[in-house]
Protein backbone atom coordinates (compact mmCIF):
# COMPACT_ATOMS: atom_id res chain seq x y z
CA UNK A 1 -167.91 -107.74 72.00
CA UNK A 2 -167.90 -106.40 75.52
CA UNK A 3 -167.03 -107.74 78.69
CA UNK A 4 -168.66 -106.83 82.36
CA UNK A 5 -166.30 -105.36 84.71
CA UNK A 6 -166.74 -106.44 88.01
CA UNK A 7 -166.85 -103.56 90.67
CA UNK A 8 -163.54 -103.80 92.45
CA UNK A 9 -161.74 -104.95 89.53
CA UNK A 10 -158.05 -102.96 89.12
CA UNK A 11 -156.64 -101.10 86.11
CA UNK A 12 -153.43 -101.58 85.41
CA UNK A 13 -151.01 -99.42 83.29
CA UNK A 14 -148.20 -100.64 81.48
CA UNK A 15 -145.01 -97.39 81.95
CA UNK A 16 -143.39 -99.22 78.77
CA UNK A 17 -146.28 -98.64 76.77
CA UNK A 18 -147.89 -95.28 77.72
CA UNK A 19 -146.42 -91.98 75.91
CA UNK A 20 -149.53 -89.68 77.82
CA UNK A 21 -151.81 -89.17 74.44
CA UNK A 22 -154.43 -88.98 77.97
CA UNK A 23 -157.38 -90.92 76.24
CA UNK A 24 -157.40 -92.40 80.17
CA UNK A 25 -157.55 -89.72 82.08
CA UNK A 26 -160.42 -88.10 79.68
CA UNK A 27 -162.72 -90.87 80.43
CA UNK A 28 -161.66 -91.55 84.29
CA UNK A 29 -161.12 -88.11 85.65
CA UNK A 30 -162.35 -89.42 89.04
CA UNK A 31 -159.67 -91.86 89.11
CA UNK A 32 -156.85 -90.63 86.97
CA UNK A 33 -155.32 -86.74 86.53
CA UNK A 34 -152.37 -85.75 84.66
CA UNK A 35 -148.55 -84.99 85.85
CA UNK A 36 -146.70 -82.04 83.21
CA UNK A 37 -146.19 -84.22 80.50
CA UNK A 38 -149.47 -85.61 80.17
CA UNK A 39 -148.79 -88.84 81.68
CA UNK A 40 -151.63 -90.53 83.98
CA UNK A 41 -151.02 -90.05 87.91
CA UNK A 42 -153.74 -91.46 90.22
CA UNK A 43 -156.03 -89.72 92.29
CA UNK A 44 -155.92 -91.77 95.10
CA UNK A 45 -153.27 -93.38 97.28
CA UNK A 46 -151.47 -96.40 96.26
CA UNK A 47 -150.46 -98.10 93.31
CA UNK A 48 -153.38 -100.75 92.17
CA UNK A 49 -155.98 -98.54 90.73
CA UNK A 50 -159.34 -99.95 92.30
CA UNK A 51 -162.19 -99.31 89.88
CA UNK A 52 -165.26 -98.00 91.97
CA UNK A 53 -169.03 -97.23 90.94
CA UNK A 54 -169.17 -96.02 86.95
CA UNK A 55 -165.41 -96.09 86.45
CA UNK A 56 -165.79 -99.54 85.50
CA UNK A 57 -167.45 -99.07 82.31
CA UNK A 58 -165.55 -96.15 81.30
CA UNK A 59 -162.31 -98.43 82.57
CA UNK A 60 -163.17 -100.61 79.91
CA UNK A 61 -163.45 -98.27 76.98
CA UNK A 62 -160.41 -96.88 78.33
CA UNK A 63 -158.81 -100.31 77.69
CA UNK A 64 -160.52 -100.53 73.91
CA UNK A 65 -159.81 -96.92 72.98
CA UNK A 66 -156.23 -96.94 74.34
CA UNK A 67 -153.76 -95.57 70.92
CA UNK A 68 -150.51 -97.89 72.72
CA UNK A 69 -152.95 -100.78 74.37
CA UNK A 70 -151.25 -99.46 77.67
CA UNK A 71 -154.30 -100.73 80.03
CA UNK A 72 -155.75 -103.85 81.20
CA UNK A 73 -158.25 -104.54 83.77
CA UNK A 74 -157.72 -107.60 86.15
């Protein structure tokens, strides 16, 4: 079952949960890059990660296909 993701929704990533496997960054390169130790960094400034054009779809497989369920979209 999949849900739509309205444009302008925000992903959020939860530091306790995230060890950097970089499924996330893989399928939002737009929005997400990688610091040394493979942990996600955003692209753009400031902390709430606004989901813009197509990154909303791959957002939500991010979410699904997430190994520590580290994201959420709000």
């Amino acid at each position: 079952m999949t849900t739509d993701v309205r444009r302008g929704a925000v992903l959020h990533i939860d530091w306790t949960r995230c060890d950097g496997r970089g499924v996330c960054t893989e399928l939002l390169p737009d929005t997400l890059t990688r610091d040394e130790w493979g942990y996600p960094l955003a692209r753009r400034a400031g902390h709430d990660l606004v989901l813009e054009g197509g990154d909303a779809r791959r957002a939500q497989d991010a979410v699904r296909l997430c190994p520590r369920m580290a994201l959420r979209i709000t």
